[in-house]
PDB file of N, CA and C in Angstrom:
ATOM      1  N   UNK A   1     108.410  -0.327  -5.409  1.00  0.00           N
ATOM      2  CA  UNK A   1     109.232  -1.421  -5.890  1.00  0.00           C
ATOM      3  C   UNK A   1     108.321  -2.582  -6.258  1.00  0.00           C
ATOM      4  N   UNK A   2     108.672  -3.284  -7.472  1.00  0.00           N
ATOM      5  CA  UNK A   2     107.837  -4.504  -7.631  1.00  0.00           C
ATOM      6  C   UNK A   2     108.640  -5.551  -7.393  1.00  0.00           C
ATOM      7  N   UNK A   3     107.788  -6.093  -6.214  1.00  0.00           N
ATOM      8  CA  UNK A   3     108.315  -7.292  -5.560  1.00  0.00           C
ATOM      9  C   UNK A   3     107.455  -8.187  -5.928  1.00  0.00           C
ATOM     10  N   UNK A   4     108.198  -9.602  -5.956  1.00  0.00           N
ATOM     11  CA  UNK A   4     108.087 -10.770  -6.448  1.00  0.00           C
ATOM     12  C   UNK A   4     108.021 -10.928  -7.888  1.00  0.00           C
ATOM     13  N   UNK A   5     108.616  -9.860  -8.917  1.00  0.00           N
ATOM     14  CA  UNK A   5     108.634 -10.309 -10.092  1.00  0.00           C
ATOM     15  C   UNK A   5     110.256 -10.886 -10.088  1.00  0.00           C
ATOM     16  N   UNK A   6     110.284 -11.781 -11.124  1.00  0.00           N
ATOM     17  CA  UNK A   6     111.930 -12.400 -11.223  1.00  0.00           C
ATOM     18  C   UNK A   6     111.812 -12.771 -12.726  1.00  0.00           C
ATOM     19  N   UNK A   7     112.732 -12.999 -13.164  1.00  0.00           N
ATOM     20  CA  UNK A   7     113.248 -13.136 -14.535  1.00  0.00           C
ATOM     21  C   UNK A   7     112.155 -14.212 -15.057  1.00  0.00           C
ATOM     22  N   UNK A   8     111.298 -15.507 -14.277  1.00  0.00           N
ATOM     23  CA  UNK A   8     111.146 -16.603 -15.027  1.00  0.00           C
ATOM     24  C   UNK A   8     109.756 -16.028 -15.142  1.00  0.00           C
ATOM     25  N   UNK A   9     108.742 -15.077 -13.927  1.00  0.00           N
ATOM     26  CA  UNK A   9     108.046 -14.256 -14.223  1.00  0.00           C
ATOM     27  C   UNK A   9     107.980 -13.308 -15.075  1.00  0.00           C
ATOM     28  N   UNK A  10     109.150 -12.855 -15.709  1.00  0.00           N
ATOM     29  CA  UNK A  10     109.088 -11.969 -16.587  1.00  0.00           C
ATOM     30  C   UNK A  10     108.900 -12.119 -17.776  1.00  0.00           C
ATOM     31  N   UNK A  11     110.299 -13.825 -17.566  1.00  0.00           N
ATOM     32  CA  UNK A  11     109.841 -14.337 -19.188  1.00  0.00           C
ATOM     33  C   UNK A  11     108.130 -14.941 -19.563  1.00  0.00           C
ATOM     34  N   UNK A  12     107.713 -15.119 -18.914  1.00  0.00           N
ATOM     35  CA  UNK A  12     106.279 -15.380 -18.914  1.00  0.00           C
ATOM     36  C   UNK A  12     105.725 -14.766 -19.521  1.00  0.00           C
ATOM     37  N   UNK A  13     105.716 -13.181 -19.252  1.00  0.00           N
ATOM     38  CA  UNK A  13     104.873 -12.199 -20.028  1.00  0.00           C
ATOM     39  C   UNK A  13     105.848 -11.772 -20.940  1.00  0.00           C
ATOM     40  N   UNK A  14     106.988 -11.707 -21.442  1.00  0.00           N
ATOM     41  CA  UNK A  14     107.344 -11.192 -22.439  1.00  0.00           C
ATOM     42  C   UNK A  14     108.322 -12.604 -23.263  1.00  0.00           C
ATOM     43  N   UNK A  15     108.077 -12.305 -24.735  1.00  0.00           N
ATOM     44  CA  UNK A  15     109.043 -12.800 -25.427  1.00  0.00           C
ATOM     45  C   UNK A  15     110.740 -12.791 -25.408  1.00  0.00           C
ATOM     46  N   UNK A  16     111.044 -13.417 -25.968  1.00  0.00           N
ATOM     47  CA  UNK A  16     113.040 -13.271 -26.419  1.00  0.00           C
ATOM     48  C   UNK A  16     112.980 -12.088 -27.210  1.00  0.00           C
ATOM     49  N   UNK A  17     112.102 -12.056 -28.104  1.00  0.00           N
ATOM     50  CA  UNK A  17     112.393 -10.847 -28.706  1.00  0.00           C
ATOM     51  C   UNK A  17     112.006  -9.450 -28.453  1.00  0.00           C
ATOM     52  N   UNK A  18     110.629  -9.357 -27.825  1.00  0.00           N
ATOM     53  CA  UNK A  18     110.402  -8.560 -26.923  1.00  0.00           C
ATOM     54  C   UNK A  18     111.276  -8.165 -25.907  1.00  0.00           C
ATOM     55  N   UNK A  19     112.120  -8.780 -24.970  1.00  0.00           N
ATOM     56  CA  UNK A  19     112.674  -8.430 -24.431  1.00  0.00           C
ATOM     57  C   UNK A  19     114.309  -7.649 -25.019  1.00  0.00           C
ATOM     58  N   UNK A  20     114.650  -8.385 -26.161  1.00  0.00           N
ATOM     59  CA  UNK A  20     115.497  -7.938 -26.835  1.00  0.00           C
ATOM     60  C   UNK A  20     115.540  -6.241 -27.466  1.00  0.00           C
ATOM     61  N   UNK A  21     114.375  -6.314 -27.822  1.00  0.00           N
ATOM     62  CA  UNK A  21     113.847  -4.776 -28.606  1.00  0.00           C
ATOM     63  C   UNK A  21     114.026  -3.967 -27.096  1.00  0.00           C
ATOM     64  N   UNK A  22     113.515  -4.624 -25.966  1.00  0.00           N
ATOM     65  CA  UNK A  22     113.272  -3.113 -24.824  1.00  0.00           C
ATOM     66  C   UNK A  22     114.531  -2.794 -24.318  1.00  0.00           C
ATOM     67  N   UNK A  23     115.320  -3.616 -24.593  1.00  0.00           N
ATOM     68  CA  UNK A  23     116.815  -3.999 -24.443  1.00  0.00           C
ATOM     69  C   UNK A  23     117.487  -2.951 -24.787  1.00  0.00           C
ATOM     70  N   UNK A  24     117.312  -2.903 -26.375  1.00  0.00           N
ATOM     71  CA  UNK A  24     117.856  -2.000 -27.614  1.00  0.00           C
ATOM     72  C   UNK A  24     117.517  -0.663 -27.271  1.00  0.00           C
ATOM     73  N   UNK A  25     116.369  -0.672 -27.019  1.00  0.00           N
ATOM     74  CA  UNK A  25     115.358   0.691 -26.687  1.00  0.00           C
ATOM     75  C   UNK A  25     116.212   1.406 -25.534  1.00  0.00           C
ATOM     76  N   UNK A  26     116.214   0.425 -24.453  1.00  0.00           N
ATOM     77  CA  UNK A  26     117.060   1.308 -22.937  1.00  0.00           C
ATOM     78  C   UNK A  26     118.315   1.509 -23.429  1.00  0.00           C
ATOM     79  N   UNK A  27     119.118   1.208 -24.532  1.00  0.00           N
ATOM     80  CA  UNK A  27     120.626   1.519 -24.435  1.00  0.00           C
ATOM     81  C   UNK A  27     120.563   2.217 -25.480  1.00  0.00           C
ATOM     82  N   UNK A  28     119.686   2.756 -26.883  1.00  0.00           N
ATOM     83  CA  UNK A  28     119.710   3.601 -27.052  1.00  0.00           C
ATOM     84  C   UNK A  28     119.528   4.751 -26.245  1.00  0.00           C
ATOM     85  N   UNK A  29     118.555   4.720 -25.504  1.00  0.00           N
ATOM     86  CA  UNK A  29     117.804   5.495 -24.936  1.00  0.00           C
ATOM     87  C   UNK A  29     119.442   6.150 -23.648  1.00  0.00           C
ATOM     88  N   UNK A  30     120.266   5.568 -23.674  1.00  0.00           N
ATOM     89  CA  UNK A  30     120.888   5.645 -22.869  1.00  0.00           C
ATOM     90  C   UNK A  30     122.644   6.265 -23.714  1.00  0.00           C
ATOM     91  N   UNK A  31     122.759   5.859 -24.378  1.00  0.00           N
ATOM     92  CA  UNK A  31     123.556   6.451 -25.549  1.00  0.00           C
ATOM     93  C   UNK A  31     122.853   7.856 -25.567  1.00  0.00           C
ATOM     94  N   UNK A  32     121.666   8.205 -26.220  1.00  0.00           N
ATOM     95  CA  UNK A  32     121.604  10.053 -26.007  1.00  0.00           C
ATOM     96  C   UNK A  32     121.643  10.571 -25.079  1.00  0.00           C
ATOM     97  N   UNK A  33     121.133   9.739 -24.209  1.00  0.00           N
ATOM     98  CA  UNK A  33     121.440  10.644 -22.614  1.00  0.00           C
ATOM     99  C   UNK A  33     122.785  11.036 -22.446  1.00  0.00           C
ATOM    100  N   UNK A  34     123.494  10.016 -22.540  1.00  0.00           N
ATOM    101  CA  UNK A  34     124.522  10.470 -22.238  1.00  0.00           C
ATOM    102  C   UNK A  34     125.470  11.436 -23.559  1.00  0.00           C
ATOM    103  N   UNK A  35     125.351  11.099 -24.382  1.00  0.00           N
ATOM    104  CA  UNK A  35     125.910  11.632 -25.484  1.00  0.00           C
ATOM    105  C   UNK A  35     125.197  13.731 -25.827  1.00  0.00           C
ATOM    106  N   UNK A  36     123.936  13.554 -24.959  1.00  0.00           N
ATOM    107  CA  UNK A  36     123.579  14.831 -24.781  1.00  0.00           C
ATOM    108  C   UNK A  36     124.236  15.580 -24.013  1.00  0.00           C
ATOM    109  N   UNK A  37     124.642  14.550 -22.860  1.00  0.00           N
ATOM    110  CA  UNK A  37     125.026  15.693 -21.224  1.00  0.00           C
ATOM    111  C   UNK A  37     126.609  15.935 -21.702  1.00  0.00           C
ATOM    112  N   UNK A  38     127.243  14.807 -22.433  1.00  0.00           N
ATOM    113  CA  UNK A  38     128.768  15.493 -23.202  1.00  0.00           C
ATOM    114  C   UNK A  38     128.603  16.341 -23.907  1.00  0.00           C
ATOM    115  N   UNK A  39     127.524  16.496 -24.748  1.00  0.00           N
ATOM    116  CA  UNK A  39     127.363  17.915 -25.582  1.00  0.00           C
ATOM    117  C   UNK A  39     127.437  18.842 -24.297  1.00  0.00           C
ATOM    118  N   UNK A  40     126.602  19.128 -23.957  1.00  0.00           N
ATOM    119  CA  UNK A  40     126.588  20.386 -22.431  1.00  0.00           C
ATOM    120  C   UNK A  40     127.498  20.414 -21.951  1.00  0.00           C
ATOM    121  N   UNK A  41     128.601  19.725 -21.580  1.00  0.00           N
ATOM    122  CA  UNK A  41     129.344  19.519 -20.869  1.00  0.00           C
ATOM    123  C   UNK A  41     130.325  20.253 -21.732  1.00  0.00           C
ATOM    124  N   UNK A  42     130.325  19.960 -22.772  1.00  0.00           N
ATOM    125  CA  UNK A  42     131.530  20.348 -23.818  1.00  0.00           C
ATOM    126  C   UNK A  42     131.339  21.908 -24.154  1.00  0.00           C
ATOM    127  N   UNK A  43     129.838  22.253 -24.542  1.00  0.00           N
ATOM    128  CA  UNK A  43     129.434  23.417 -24.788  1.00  0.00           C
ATOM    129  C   UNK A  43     129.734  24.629 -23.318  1.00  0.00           C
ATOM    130  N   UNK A  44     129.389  24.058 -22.183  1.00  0.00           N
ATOM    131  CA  UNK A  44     130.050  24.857 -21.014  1.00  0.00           C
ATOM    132  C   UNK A  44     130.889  24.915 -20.364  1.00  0.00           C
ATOM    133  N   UNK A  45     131.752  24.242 -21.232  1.00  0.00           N
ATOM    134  CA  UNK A  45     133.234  24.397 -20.558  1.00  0.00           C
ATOM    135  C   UNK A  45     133.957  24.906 -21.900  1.00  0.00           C
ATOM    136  N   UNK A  46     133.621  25.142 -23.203  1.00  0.00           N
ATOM    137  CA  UNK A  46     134.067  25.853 -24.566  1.00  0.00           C
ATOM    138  C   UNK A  46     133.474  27.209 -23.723  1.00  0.00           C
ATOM    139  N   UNK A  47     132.612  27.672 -23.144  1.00  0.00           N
ATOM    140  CA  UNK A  47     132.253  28.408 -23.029  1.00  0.00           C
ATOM    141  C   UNK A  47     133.228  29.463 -21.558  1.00  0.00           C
ATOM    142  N   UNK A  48     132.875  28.839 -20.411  1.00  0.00           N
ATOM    143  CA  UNK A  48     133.703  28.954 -19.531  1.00  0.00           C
ATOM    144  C   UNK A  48     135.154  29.267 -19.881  1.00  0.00           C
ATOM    145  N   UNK A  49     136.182  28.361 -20.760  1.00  0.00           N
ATOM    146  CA  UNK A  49     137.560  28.497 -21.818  1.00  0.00           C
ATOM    147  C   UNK A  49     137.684  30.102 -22.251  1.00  0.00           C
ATOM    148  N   UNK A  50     136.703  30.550 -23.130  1.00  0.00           N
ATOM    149  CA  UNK A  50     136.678  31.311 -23.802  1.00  0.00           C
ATOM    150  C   UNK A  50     136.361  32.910 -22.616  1.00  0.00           C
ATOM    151  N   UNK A  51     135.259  32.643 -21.828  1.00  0.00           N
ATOM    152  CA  UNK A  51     135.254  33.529 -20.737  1.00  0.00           C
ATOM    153  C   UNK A  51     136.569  33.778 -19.721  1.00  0.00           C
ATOM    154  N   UNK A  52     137.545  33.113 -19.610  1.00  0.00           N
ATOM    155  CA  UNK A  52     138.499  33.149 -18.946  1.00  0.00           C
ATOM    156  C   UNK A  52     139.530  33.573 -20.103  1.00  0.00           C
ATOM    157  N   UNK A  53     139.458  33.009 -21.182  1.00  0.00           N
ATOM    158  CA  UNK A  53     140.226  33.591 -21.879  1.00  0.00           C
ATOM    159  C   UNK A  53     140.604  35.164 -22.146  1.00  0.00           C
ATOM    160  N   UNK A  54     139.300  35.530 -22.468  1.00  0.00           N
ATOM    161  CA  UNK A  54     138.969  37.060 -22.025  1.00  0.00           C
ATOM    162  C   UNK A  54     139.197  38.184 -21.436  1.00  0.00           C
ATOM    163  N   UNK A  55     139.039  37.259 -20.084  1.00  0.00           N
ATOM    164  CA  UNK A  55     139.769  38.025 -18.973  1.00  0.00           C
ATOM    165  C   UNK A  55     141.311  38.069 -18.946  1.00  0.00           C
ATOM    166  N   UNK A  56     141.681  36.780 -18.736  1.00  0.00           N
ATOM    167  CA  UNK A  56     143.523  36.601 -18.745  1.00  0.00           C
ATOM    168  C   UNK A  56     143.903  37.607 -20.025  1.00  0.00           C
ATOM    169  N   UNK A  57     142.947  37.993 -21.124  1.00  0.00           N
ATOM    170  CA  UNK A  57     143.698  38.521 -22.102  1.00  0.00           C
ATOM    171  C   UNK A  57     143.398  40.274 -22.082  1.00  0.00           C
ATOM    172  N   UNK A  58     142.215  40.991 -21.481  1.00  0.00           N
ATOM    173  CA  UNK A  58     142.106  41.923 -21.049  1.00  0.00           C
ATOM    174  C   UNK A  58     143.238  42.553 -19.505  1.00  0.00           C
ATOM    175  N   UNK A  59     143.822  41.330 -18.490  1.00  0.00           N
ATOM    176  CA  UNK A  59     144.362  41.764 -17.831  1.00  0.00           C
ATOM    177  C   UNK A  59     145.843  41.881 -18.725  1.00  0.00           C
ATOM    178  N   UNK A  60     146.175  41.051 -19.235  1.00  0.00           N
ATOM    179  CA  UNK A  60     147.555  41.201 -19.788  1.00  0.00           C
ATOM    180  C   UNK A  60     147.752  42.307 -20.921  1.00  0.00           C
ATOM    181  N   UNK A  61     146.584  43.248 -21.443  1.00  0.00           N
ATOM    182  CA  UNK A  61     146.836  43.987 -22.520  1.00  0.00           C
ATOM    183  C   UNK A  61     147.059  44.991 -21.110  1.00  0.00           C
ATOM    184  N   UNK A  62     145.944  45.236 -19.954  1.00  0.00           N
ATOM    185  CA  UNK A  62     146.447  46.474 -19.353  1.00  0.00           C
ATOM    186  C   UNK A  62     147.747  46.411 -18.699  1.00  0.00           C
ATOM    187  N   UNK A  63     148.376  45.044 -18.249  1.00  0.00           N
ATOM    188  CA  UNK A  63     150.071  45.252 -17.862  1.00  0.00           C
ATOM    189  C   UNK A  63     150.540  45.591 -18.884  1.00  0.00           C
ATOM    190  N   UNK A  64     150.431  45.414 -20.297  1.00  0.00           N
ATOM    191  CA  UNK A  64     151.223  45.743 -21.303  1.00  0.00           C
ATOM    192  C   UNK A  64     151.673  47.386 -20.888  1.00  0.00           C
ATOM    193  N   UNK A  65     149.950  47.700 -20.906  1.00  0.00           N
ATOM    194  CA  UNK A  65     150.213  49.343 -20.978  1.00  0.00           C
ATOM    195  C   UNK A  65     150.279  49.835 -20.217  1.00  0.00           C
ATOM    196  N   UNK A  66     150.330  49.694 -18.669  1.00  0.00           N
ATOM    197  CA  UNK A  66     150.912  49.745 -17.867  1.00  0.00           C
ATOM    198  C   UNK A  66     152.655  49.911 -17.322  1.00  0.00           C
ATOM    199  N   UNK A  67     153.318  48.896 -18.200  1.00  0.00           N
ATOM    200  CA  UNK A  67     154.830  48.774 -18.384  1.00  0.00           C
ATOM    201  C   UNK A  67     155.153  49.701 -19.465  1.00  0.00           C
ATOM    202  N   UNK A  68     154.316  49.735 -20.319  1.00  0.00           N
ATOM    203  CA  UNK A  68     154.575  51.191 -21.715  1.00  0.00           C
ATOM    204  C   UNK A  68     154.420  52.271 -20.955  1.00  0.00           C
ATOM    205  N   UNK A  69     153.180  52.590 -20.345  1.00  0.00           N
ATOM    206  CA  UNK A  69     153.522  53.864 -19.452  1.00  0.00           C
ATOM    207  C   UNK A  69     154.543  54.171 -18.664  1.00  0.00           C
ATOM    208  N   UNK A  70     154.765  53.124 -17.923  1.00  0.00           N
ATOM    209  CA  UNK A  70     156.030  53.225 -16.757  1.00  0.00           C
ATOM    210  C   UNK A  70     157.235  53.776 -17.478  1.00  0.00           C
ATOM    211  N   UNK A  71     157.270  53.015 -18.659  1.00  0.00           N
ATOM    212  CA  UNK A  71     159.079  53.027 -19.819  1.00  0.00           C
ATOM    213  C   UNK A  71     158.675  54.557 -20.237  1.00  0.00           C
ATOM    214  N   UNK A  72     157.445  55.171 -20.583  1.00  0.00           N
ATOM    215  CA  UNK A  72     157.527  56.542 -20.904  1.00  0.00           C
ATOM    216  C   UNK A  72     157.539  57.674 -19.282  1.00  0.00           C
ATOM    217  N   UNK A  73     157.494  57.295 -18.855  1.00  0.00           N
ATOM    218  CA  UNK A  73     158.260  58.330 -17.312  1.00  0.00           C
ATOM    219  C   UNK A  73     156.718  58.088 -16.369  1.00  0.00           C
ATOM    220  N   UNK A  74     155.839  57.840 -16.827  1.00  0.00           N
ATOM    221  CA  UNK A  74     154.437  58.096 -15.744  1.00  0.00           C
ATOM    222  C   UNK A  74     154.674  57.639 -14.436  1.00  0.00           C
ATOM    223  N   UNK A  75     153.861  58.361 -13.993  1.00  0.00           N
ATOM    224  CA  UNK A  75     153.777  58.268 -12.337  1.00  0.00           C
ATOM    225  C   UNK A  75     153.117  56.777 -11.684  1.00  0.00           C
ATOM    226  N   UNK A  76     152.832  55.926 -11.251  1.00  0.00           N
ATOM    227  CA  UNK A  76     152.041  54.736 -10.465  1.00  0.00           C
ATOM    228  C   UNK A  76     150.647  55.222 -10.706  1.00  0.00           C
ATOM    229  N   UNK A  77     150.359  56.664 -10.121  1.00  0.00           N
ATOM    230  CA  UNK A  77     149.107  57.246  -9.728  1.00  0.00           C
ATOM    231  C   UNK A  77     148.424  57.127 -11.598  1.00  0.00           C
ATOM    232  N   UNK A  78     148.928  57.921 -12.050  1.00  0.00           N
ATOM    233  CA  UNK A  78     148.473  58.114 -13.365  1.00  0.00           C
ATOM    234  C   UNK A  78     147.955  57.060 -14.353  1.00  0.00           C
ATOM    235  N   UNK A  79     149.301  55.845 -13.736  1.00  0.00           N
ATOM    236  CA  UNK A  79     149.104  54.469 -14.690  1.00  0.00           C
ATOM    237  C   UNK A  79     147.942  54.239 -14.087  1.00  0.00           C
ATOM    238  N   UNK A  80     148.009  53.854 -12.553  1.00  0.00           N
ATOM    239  CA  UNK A  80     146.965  53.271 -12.086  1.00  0.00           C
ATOM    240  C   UNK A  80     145.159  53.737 -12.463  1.00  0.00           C
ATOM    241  N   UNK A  81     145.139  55.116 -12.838  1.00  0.00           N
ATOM    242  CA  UNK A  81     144.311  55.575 -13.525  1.00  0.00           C
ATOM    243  C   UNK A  81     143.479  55.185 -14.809  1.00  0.00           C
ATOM    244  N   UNK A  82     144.850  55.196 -15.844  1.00  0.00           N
ATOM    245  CA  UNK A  82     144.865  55.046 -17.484  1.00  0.00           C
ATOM    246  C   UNK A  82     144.045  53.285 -17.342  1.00  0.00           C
ATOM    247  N   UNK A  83     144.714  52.586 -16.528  1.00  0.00           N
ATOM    248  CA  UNK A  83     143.691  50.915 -17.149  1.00  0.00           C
ATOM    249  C   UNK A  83     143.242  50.641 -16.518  1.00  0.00           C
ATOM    250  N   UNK A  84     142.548  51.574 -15.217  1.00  0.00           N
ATOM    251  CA  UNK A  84     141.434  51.466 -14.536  1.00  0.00           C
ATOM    252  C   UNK A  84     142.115  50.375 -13.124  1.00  0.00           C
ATOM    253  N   UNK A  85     142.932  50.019 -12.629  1.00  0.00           N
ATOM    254  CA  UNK A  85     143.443  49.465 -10.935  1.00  0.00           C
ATOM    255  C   UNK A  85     143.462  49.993 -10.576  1.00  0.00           C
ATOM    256  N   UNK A  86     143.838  49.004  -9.297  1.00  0.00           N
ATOM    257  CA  UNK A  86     144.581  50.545  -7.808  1.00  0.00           C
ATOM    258  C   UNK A  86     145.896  50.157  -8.169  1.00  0.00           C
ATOM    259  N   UNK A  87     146.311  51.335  -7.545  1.00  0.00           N
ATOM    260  CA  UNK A  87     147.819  51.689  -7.530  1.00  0.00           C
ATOM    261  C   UNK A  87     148.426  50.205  -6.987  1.00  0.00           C
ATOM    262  N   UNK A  88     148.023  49.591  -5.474  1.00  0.00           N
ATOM    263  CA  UNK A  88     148.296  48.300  -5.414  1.00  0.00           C
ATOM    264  C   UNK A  88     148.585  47.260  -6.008  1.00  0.00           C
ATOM    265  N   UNK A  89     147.365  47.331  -7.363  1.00  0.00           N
ATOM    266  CA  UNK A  89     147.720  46.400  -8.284  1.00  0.00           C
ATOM    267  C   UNK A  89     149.038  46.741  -9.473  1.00  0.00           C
ATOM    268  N   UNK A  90     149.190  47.782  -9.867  1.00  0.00           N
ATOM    269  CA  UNK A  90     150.177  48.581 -10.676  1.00  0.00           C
ATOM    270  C   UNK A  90     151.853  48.096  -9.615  1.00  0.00           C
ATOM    271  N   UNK A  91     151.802  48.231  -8.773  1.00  0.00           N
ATOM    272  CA  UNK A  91     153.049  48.212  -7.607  1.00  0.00           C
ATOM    273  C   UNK A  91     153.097  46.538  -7.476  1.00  0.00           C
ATOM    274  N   UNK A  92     151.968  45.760  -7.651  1.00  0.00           N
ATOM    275  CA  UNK A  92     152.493  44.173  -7.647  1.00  0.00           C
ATOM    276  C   UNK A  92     152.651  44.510  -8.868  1.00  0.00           C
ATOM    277  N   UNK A  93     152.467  44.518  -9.935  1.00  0.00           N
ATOM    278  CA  UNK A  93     152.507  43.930 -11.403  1.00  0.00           C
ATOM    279  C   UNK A  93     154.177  43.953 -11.922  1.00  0.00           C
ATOM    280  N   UNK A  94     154.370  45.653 -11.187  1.00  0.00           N
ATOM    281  CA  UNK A  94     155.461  45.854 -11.724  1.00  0.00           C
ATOM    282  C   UNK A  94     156.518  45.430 -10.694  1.00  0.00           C
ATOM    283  N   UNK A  95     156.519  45.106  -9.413  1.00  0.00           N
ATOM    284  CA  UNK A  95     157.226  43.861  -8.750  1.00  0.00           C
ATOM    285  C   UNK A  95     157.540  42.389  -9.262  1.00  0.00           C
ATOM    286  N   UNK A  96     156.090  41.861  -9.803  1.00  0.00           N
ATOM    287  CA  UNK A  96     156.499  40.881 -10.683  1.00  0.00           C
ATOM    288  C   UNK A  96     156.756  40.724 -11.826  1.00  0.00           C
ATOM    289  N   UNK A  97     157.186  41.816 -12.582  1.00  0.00           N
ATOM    290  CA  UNK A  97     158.130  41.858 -13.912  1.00  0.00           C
ATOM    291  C   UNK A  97     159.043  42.468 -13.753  1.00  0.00           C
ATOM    292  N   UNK A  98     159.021  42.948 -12.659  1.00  0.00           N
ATOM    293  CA  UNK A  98     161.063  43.083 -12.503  1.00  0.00           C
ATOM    294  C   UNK A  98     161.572  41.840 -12.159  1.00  0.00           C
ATOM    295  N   UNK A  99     160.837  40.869 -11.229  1.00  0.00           N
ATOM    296  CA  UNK A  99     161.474  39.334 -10.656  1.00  0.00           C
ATOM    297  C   UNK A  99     161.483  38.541 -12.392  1.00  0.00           C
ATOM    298  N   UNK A 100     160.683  38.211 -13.212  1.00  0.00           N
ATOM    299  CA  UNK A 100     160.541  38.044 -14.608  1.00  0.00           C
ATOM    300  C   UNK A 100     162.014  38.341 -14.767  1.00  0.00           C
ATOM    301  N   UNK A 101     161.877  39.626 -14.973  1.00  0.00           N
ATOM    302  CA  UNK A 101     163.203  40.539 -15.665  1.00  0.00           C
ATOM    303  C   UNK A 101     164.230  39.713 -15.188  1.00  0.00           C
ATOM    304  N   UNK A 102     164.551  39.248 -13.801  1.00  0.00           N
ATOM    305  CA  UNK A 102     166.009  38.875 -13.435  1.00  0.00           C
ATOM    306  C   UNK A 102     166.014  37.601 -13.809  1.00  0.00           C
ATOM    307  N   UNK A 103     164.866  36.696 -14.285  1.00  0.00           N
ATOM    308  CA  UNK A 103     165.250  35.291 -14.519  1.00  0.00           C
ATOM    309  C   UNK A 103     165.918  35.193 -15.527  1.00  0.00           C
TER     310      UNK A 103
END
């Protein structure tokens, strides 16, 4: 830490305008910083969005076909096979689209 400098010491060694320019300098300098870490910020969470998207949209194509199998006569075992779950998951899914169904 530099101790004992104070503003009337400072103005001593530097100008109004000098000080003005280092001024300019730190708040640019401070504008990209920050205007960088919102880029990143934006870029990994577009990113993250799109990774979840993915998923939520890979699980909902296999309930699709899951409920298409069921409507064509298949067994739990078989579905549970065809889009790769356990039977567990096939037996909630189709618990919660029969509750769906009654709303």
């Amino acid at each position: 830490m530099l101790s004992g400098i104070t503003n009337e010491s400072l103005s001593a060694i530097f100008t109004e305008d000098e000080k003005q320019k280092e001024e300019i300098h730190v708040n640019d300098f401070m504008k990209k910083m920050f205007a960088n870490a919102k880029a990143e910020g934006k870029a990994e969470g577009e990113a993250r969005g799109r990774a979840e998207g993915r998923a939520e949209g890979e699980v909902r194509g296999q309930q699709k076909t899951a409920f298409n199998l069921r409507n064509m006569g298949m067994e739990e075992g078989f579905i549970a096979k065809a889009v790769g779950v356990t039977e567990a998951v096939i037996r909630k899914w189709f618990a919660e689209g029969q509750k769906v169904a009654m709303l």
